[in-house]
C-alpha atoms as a PDB file:
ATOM      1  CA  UNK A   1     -23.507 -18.519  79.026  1.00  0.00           C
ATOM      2  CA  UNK A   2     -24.729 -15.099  77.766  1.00  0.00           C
ATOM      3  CA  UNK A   3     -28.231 -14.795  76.433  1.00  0.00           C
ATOM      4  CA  UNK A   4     -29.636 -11.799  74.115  1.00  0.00           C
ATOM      5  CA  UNK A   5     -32.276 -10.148  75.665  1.00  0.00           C
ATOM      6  CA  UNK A   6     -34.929  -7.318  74.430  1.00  0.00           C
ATOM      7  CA  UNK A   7     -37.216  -5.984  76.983  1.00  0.00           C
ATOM      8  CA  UNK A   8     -38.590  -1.990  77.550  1.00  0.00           C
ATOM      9  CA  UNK A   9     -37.385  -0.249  79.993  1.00  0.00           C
ATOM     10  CA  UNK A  10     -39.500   2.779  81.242  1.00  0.00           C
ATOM     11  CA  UNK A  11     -41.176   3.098  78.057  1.00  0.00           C
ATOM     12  CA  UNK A  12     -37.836   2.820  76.105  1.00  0.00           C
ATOM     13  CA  UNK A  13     -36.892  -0.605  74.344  1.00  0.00           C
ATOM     14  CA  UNK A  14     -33.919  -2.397  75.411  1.00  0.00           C
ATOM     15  CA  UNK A  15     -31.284  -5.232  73.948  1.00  0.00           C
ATOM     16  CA  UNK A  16     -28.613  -6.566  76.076  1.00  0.00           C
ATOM     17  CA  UNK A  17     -26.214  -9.357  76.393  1.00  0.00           C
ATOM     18  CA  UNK A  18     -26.617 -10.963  79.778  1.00  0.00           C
ATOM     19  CA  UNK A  19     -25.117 -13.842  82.049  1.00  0.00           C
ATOM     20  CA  UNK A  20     -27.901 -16.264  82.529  1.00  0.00           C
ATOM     21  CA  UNK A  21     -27.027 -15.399  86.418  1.00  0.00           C
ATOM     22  CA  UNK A  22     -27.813 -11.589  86.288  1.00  0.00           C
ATOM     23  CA  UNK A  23     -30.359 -10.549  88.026  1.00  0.00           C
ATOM     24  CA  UNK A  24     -33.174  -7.595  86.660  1.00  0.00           C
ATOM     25  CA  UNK A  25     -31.524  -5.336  89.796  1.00  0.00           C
ATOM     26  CA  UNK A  26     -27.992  -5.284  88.224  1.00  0.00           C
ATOM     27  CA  UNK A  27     -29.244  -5.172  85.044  1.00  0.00           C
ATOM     28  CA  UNK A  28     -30.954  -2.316  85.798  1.00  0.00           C
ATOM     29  CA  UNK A  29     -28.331  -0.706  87.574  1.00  0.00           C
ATOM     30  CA  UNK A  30     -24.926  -1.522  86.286  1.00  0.00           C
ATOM     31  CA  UNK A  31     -25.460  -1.969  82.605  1.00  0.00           C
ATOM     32  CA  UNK A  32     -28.831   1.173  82.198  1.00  0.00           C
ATOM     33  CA  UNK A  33     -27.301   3.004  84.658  1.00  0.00           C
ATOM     34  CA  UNK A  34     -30.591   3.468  86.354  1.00  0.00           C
ATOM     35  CA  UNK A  35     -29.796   3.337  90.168  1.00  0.00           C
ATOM     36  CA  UNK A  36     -33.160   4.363  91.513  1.00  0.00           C
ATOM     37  CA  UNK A  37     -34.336   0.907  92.169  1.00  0.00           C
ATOM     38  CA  UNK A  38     -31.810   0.213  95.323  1.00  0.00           C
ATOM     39  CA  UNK A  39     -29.778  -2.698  96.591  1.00  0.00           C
ATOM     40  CA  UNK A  40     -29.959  -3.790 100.120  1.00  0.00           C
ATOM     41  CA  UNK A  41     -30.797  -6.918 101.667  1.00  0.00           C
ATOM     42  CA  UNK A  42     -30.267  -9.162  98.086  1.00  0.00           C
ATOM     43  CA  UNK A  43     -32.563 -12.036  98.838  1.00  0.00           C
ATOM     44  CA  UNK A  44     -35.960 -10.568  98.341  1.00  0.00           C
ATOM     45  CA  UNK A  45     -37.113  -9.230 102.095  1.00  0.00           C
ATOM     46  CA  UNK A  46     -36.735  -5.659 102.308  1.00  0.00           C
ATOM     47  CA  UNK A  47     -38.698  -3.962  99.137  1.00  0.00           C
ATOM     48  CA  UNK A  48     -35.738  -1.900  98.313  1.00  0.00           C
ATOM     49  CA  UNK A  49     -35.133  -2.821  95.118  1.00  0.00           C
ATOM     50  CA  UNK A  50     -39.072  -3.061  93.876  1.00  0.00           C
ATOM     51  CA  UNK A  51     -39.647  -2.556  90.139  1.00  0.00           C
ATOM     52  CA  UNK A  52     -42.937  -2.947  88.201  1.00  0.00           C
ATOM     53  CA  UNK A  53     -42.516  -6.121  86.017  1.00  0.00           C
ATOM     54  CA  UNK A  54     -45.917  -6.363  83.070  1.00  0.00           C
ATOM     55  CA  UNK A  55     -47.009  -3.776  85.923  1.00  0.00           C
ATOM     56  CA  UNK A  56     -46.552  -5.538  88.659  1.00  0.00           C
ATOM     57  CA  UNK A  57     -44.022  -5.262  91.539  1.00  0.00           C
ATOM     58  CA  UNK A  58     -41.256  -7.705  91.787  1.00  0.00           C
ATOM     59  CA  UNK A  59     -38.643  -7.455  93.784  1.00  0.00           C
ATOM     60  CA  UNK A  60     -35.627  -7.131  91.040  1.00  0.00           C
ATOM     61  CA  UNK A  61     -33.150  -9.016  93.200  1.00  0.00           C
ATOM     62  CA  UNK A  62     -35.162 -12.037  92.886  1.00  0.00           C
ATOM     63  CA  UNK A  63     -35.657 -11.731  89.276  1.00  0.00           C
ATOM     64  CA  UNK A  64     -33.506 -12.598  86.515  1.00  0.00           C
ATOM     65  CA  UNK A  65     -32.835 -10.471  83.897  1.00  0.00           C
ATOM     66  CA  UNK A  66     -33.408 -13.352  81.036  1.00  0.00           C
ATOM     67  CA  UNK A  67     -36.588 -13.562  83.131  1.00  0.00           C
ATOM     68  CA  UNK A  68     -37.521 -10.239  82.046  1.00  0.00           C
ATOM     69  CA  UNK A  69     -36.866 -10.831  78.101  1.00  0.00           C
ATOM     70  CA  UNK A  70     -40.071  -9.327  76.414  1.00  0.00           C
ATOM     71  CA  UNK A  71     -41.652  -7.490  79.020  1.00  0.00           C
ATOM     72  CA  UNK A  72     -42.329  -4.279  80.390  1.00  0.00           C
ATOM     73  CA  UNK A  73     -40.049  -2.702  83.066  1.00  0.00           C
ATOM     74  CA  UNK A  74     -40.814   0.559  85.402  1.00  0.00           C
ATOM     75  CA  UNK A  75     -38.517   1.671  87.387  1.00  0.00           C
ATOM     76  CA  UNK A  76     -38.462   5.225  89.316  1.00  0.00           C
ATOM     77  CA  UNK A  77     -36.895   6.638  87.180  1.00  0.00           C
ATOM     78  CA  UNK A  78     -40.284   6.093  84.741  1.00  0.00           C
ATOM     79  CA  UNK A  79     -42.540   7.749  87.471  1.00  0.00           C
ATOM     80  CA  UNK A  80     -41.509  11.084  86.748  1.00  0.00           C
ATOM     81  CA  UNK A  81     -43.808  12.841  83.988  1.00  0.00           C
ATOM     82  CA  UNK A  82     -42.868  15.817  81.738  1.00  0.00           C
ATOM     83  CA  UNK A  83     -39.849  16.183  83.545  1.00  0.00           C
ATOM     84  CA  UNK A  84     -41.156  16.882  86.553  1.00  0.00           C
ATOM     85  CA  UNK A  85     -42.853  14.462  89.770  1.00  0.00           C
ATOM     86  CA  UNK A  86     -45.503  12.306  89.161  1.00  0.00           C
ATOM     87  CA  UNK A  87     -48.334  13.257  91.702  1.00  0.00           C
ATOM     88  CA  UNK A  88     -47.950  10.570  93.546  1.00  0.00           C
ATOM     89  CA  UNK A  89     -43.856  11.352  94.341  1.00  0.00           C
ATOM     90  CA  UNK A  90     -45.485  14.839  94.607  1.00  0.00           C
ATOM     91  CA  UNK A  91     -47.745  13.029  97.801  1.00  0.00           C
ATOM     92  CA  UNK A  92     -44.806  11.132  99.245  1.00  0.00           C
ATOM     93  CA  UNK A  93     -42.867  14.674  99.730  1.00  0.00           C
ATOM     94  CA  UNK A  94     -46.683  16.509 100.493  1.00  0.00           C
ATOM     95  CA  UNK A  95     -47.053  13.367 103.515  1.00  0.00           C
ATOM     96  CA  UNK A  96     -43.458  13.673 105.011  1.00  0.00           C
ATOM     97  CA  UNK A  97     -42.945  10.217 104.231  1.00  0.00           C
ATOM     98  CA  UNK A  98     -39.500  10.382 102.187  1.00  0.00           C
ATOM     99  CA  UNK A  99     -36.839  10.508 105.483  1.00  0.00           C
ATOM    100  CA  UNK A 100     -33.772   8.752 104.372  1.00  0.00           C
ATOM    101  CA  UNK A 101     -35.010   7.956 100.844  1.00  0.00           C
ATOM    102  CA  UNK A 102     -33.802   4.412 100.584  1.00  0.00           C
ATOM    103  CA  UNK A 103     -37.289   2.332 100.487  1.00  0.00           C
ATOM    104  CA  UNK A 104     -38.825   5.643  98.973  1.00  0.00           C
ATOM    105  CA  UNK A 105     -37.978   3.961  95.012  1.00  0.00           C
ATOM    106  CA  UNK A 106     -39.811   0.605  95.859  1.00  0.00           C
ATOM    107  CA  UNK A 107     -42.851   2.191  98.113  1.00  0.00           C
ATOM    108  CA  UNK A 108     -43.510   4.456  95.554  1.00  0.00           C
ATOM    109  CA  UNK A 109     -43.420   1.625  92.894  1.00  0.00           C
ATOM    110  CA  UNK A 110     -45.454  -0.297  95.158  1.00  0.00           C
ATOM    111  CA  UNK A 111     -48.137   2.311  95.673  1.00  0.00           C
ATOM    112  CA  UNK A 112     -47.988   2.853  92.074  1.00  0.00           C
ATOM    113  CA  UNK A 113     -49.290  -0.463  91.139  1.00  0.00           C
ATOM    114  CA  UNK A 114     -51.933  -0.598  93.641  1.00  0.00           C
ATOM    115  CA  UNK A 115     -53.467   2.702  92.934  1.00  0.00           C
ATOM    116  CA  UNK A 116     -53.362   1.563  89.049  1.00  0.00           C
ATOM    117  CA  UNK A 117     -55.439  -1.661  89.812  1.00  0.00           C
ATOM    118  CA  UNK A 118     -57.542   0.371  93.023  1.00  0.00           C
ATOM    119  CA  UNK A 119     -57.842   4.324  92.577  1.00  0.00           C
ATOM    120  CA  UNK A 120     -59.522   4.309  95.318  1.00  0.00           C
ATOM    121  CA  UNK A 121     -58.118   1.727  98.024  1.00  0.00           C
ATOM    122  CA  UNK A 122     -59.196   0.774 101.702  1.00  0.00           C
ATOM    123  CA  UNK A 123     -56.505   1.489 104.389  1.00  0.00           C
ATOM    124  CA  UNK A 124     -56.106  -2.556 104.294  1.00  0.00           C
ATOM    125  CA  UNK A 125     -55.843  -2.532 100.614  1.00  0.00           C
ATOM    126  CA  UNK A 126     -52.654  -0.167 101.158  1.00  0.00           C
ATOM    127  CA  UNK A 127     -50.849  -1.945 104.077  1.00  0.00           C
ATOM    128  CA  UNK A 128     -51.145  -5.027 101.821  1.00  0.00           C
ATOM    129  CA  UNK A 129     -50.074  -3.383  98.824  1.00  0.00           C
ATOM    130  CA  UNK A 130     -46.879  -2.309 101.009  1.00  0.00           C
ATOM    131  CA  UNK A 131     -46.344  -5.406 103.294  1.00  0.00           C
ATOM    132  CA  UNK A 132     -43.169  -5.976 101.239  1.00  0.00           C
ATOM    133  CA  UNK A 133     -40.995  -3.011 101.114  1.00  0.00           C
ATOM    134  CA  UNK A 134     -39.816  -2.233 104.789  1.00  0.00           C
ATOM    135  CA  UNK A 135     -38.770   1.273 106.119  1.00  0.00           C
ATOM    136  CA  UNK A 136     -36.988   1.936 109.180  1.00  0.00           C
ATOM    137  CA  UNK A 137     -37.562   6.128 109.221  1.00  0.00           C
ATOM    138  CA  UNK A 138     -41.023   7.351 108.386  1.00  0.00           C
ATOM    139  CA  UNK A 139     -42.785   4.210 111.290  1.00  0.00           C
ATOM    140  CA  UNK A 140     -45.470   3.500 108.053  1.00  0.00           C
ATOM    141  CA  UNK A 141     -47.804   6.325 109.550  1.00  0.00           C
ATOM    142  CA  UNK A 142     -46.607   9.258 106.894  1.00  0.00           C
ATOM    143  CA  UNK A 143     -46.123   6.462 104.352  1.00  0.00           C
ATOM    144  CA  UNK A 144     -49.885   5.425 104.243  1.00  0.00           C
ATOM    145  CA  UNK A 145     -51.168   8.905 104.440  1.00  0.00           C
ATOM    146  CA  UNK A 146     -49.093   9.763 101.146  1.00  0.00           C
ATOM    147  CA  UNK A 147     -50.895   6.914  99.601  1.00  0.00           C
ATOM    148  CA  UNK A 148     -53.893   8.569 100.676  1.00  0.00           C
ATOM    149  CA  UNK A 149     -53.141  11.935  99.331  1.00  0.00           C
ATOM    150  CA  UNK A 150     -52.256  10.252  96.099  1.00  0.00           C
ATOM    151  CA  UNK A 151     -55.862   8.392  96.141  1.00  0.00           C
ATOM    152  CA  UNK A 152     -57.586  11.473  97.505  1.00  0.00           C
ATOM    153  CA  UNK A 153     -56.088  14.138  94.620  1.00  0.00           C
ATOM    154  CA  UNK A 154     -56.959  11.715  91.704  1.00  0.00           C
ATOM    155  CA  UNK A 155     -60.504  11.063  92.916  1.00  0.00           C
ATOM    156  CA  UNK A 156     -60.925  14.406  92.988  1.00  0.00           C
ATOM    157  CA  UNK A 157     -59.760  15.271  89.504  1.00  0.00           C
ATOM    158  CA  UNK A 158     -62.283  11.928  88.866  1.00  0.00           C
ATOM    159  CA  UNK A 159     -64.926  13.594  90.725  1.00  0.00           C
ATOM    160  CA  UNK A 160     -64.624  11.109  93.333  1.00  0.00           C
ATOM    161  CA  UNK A 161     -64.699  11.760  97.299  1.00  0.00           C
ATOM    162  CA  UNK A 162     -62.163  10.201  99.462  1.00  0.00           C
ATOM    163  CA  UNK A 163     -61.918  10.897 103.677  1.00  0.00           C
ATOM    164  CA  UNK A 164     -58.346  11.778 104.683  1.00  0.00           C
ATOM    165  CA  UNK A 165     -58.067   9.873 108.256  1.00  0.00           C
ATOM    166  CA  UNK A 166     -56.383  12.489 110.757  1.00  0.00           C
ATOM    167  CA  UNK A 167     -52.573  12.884 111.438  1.00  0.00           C
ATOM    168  CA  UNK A 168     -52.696  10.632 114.441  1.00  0.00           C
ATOM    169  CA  UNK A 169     -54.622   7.627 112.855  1.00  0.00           C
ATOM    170  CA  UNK A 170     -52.078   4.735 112.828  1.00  0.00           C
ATOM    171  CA  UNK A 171     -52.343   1.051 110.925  1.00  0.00           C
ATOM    172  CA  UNK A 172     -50.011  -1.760 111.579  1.00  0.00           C
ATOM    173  CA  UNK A 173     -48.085  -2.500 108.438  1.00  0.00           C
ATOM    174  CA  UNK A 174     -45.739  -4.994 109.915  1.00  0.00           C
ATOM    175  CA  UNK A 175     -46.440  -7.224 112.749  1.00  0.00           C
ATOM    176  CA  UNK A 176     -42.953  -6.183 114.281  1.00  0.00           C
ATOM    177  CA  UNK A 177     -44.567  -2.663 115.295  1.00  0.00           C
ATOM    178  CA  UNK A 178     -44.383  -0.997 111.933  1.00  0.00           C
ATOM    179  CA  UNK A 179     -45.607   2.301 113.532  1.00  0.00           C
ATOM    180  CA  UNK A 180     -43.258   2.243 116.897  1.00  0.00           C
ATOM    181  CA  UNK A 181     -40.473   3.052 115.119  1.00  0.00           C
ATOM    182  CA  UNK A 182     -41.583   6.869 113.663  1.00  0.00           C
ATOM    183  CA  UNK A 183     -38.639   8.923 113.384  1.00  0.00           C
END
């Protein structure tokens, strides 16, 4: 059964015809076109496909896209401003922390949210805020200090101080050795 559905999309409003068994990620990527938000592990475990749902990240396999009739969507692609990087996709390439590029969509979405709730978060506020969205590349270590950066570069425009930990502080974002794995 298809179901009419009218939801905004990165600031631009939507209306599709859906199966009742699409999900937000193929929504988003087969009928918008916008293939940003990735596809990997389809059963809500890897981050890849992260999107901001009312604001908040959902993982857009896990979510279907009747779910998302009425509300907000932000994808990636929305990050950008004025054409250009937002400055937190500006921090991610500053940090090192986009390698391969696949988890880079859904981190950044992640981060996104997190520094919109926290401007200013604690290094535990940040592996929490990424717990979800894995990344075999960057080991976490380059990740966080983007996140940092990000946090660091609006407090200043606020005003605001922020320390920068050194290059070799580490945090454990996964319990499988998030940080062993730098590469």
């Amino acid at each position: 059964m298809n179901h009419e559905i009218a939801l905004s999309v990165n600031g631009r409003a939507e209306q599709v015809t859906v199966p009742a068994s699409m999900t937000l990620l193929e929504l988003l990527r087969e009928r918008l076109h916008l293939t940003g938000t990735k596809e990997a592990c389809g059963i809500g475990e890897c981050g890849a496909c992260t999107v901001l749902l009312d604001g908040k990240p959902v993982t857009s396999c896990l979510v279907l896209a009747v779910e998302a009739d009425g509300h907000e969507v932000r994808t990636i692609e929305g990050e950008a401003t004025d054409g250009g990087l937002s400055a937190l996709q500006q921090a991610f390439i500053d940090a090192g922390a986009v390698q391969c590029g696949f988890c880079t969509p859904g981190m950044i979405l992640s981060a996104r949210a997190l520094l919109e709730r926290t401007p200013n978060p604690s290094d535990e506020q940040i592996v929490e805020a990424i717990a979800g969205n894995l990344c075999r590349c960057t080991g976490y270590e380059s990740i966080l200090r983007a996140i940092r950066l990000a946090a660091d570069r609006h407090g200043r425009e606020a005003g605001e101080e922020r320390r920068l930990p050194e290059k070799d502080d580490r945090a454990a974002v996964h319990s499988n050795g998030g940080d062993a794995g730098a590469g």
